[in-house]
Protein backbone atom coordinates (compact mmCIF):
# COMPACT_ATOMS: atom_id res chain seq x y z
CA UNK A 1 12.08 9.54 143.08
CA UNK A 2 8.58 9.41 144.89
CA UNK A 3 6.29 7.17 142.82
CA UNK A 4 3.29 8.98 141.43
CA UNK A 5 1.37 5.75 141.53
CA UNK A 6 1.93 4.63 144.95
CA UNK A 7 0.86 8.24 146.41
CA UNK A 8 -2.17 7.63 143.86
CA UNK A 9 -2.86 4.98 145.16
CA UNK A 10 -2.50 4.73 148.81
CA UNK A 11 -4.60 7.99 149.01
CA UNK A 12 -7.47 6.94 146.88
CA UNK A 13 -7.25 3.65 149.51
CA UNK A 14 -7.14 6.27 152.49
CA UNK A 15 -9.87 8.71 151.57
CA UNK A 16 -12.33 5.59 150.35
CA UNK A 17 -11.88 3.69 153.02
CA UNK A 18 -15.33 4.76 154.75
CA UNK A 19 -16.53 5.90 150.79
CA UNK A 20 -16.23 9.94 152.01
CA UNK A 21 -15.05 10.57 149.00
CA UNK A 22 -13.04 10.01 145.85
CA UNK A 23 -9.92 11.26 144.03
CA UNK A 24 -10.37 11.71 140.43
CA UNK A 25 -6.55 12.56 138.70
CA UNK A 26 -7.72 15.62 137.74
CA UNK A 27 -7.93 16.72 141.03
CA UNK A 28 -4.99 14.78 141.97
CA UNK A 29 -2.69 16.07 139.59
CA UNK A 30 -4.21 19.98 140.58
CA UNK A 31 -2.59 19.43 143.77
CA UNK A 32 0.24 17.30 143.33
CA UNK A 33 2.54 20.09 142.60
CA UNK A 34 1.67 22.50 145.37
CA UNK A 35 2.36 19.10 148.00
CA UNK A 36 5.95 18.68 146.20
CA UNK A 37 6.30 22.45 146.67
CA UNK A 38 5.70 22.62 150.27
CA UNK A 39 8.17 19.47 150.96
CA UNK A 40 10.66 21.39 148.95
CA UNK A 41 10.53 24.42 150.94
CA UNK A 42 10.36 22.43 154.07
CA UNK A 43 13.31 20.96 153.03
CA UNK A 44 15.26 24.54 153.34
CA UNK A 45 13.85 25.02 157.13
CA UNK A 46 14.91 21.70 158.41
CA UNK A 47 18.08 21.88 157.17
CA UNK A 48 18.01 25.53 158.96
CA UNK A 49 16.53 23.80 162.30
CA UNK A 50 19.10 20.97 161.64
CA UNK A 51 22.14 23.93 162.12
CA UNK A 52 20.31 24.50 164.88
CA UNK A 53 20.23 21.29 166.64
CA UNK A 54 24.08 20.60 165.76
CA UNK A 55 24.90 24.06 167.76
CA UNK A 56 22.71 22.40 171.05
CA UNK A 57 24.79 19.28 170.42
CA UNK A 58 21.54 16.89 169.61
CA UNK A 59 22.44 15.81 166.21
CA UNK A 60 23.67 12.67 166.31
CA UNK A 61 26.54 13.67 163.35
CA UNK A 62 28.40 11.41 161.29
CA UNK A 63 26.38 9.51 158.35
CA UNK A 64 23.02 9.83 160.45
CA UNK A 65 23.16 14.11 160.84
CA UNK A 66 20.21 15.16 159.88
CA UNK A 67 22.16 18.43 158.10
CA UNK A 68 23.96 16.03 156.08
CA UNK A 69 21.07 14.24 155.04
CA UNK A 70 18.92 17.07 154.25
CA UNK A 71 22.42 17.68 151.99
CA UNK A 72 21.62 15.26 150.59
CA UNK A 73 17.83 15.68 149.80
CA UNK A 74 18.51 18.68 148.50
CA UNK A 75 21.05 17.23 145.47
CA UNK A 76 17.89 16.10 143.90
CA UNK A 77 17.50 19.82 142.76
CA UNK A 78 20.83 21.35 142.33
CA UNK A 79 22.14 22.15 138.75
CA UNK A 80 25.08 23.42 136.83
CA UNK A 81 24.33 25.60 133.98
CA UNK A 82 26.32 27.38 131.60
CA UNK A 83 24.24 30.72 129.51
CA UNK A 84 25.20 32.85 127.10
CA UNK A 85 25.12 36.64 127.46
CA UNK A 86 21.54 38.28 125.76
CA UNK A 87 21.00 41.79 124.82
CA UNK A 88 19.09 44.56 127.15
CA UNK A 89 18.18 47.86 126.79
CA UNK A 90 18.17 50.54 129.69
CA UNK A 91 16.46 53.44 131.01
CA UNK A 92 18.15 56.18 129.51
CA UNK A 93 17.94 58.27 133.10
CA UNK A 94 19.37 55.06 135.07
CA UNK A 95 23.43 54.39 136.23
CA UNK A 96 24.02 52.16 133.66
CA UNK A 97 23.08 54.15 130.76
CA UNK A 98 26.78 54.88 131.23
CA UNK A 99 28.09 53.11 128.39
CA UNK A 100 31.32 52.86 131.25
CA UNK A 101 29.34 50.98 133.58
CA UNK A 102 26.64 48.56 130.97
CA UNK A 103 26.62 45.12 131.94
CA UNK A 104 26.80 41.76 130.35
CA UNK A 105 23.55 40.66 130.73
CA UNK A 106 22.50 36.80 130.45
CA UNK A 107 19.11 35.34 131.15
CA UNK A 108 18.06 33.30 133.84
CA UNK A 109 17.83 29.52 133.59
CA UNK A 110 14.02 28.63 133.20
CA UNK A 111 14.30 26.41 136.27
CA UNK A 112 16.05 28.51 138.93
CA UNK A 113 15.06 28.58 142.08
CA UNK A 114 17.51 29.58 144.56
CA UNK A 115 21.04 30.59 143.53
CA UNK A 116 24.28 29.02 145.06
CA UNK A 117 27.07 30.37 143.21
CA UNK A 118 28.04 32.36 140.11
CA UNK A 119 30.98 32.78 137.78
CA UNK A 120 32.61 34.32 135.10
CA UNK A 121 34.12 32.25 132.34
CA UNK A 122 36.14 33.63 129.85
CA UNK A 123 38.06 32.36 127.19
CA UNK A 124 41.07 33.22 125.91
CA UNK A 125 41.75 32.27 122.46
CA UNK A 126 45.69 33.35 122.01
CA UNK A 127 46.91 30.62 124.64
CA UNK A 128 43.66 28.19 125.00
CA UNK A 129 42.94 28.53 128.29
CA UNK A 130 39.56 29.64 130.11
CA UNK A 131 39.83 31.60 133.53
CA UNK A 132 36.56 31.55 135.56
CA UNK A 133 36.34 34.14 138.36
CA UNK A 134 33.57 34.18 140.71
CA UNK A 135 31.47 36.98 141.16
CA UNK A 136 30.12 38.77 144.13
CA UNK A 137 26.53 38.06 143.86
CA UNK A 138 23.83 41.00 144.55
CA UNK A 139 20.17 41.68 144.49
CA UNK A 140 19.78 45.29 145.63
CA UNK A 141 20.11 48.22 143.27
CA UNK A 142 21.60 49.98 146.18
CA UNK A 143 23.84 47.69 146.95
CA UNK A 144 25.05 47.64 143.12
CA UNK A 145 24.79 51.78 142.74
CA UNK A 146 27.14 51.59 145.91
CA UNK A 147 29.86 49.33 144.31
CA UNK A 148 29.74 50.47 140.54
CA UNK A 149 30.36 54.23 142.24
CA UNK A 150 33.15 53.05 144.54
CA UNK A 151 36.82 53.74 143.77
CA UNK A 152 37.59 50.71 146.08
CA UNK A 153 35.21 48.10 145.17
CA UNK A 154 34.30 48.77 141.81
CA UNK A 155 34.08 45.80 140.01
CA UNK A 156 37.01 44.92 137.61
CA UNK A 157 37.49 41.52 135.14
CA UNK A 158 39.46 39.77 138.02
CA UNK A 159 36.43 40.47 140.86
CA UNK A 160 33.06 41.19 138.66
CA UNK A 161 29.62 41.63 140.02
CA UNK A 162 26.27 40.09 139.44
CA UNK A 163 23.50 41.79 139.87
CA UNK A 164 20.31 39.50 140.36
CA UNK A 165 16.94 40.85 139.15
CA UNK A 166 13.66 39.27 138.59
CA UNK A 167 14.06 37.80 134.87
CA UNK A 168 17.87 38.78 134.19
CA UNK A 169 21.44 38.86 135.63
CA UNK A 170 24.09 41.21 134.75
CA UNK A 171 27.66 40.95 135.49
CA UNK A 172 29.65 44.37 135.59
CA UNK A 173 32.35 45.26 134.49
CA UNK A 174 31.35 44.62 130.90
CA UNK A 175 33.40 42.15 128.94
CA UNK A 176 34.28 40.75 132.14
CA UNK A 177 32.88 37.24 131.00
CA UNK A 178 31.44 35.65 127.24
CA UNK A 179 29.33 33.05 129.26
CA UNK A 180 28.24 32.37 133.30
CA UNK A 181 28.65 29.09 135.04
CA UNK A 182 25.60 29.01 137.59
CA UNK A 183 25.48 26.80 140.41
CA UNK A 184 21.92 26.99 142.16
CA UNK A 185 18.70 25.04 143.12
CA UNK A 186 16.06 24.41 140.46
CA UNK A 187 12.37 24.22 140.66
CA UNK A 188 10.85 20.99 141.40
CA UNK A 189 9.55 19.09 138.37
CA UNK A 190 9.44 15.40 137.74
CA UNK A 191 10.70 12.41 136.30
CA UNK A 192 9.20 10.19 133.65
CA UNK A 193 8.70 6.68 134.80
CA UNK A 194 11.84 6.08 132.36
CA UNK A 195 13.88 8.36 134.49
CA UNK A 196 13.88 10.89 132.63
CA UNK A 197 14.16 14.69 133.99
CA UNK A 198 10.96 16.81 133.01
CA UNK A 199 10.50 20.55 133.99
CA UNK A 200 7.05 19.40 133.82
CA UNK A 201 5.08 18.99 137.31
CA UNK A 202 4.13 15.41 138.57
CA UNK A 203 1.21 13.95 137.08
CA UNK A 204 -0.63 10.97 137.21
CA UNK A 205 -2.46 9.40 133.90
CA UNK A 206 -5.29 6.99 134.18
CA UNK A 207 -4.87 5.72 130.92
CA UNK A 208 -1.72 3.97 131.44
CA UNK A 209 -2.42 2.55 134.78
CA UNK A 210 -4.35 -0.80 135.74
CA UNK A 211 -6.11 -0.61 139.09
CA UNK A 212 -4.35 -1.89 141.98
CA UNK A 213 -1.29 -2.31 140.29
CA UNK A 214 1.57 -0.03 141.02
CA UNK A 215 4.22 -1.56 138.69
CA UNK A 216 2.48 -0.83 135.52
CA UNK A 217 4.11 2.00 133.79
CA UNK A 218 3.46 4.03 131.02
CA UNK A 219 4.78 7.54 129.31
CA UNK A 220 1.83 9.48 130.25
CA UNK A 221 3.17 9.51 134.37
CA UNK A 222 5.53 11.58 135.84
CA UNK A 223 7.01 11.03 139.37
CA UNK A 224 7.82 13.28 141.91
CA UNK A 225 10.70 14.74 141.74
CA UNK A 226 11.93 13.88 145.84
CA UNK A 227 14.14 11.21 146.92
CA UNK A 228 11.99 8.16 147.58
CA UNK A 229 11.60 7.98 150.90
CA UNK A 230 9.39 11.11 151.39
CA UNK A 231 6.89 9.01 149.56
CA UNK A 232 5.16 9.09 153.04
CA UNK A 233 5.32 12.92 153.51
CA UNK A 234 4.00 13.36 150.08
CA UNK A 235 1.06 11.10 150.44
CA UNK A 236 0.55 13.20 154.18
CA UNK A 237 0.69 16.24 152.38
CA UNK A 238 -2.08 15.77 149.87
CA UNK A 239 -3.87 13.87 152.31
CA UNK A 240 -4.44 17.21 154.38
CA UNK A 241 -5.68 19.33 151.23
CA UNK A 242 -7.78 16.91 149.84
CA UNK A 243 -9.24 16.51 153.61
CA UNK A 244 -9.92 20.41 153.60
CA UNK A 245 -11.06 19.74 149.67
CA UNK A 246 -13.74 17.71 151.00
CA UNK A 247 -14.44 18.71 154.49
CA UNK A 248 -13.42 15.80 155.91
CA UNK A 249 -11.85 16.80 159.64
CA UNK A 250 -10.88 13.44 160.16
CA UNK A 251 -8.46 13.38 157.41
CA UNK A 252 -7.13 16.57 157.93
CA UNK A 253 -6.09 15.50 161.69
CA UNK A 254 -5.07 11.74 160.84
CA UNK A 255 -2.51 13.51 158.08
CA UNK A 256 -1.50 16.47 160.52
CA UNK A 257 -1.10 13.74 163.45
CA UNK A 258 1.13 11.38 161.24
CA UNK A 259 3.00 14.37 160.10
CA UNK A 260 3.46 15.47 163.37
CA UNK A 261 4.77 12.45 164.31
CA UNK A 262 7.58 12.03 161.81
């Protein structure tokens, strides 16, 4: 994890080190989570432009490919989580008033970002067992009005569908599944200085912090949640909003030039 003390830190040293200006933690903490956001979604295009570069041949492969590391990055955020089905009413003029075609519906995990996978689990009580089928993921109503109407593809318990809307996901046919496993990419948060995981966003508290002195912990922090060694991106990051924050060109451009660099 990225400390939230060192990127304090080594930006309040960087924008007072010809007294332009000063970070407070309020502003600080306003824009720590908008820098983590950016990295994260930067994250997703390298490891695009890393594809990329393996298809020209100039990724060096092996234990130094950059796809495999940004693999790696990327494991910071990905989660496993099982939900129960929840109860939703529908438009009595749309499809699935059908009572034929209704879905299981389950709510989305609070964290979700980006979905990787999704399956049906079902158990079966007479022999003990629990068969898990994966579904055929969706996000288009006219994608799911196409299969639901189809007599080849309609969904059945063996090969259900989910259908992916903005709070909710429903998995046809109904029945098909008492709970979904979902495999997917969760919002960055942080991590308490005790390690624990926090939905929370990163935040830095005076109050438990001695000047100067980066080891000094207390509950009131939360790190970033990135692998540690994009402490340097992070404090780049800020450093070029809290340049525009105080219109201070020079910052801006030292933080776009070291960024650039990378």
């Amino acid at each position: 994890m990225v400390s939230v003390i060192q990127v304090y830190n080594a930006l309040r040293d960087l924008m007072n080190k010809e007294q332009k200006g000063f970070i407070s933690p309020a502003v600080f903490n306003s824009l720590a989570s908008i820098a983590q956001m950016n990295i994260y979604n930067e994250i997703f295009s390298e490891l695009v432009n890393s594809k990329r570069l393996s298809r020209q041949n100039f990724d060096p492969g092996g234990d130094v490919s950059q796809r495999k590391q940004k693999r790696e990055d990327l494991s910071y955020f990905m989660r496993r989580s099982v939900v129960t089905d929840a109860t939703t009413q529908f438009d009595e003029n749309s499809i699935l008033s059908n009572s034929a075609l209704e879905p299981d519906t389950f709510d989305k995990p609070a964290d979700l970002s980006k979905i990787i996978s999704i399956s049906a689990v079902t158990s079966v009580a007479e022999v003990g067992l629990t068969d898990v089928h994966p579904c055929e993921i969706v996000y288009r109503p006219s994608d799911l009005d196409r299969l639901l109407l189809s007599n080849i593809s309609a969904p059945t318990d063996m090969f259900p569908v989910a259908y992916v809307s903005d709070t909710t996901i429903e998995v046809f046919p109904e029945d098909a599944t008492g709970q979904l496993e979902i495999t997917y990419y969760a919002k960055p948060g942080s991590y308490f200085l005790s390690g624990e995981r926090s939905d929370a966003q990163p935040f830095y508290d005076v109050r438990y912090v001695q000047e100067f002195d980066i080891n000094v912990t207390g509950d009131g922090c939360r790190n970033f949640m990135l692998p540690p060694h994009y402490v340097s991106e992070v404090v780049m990051e800020m450093a070029k909003m809290l340049g525009v924050r105080l219109r201070d060109p020079s910052v801006v451009q030292f933080a776009s030039k070291e960024e650039a660099s990378e």
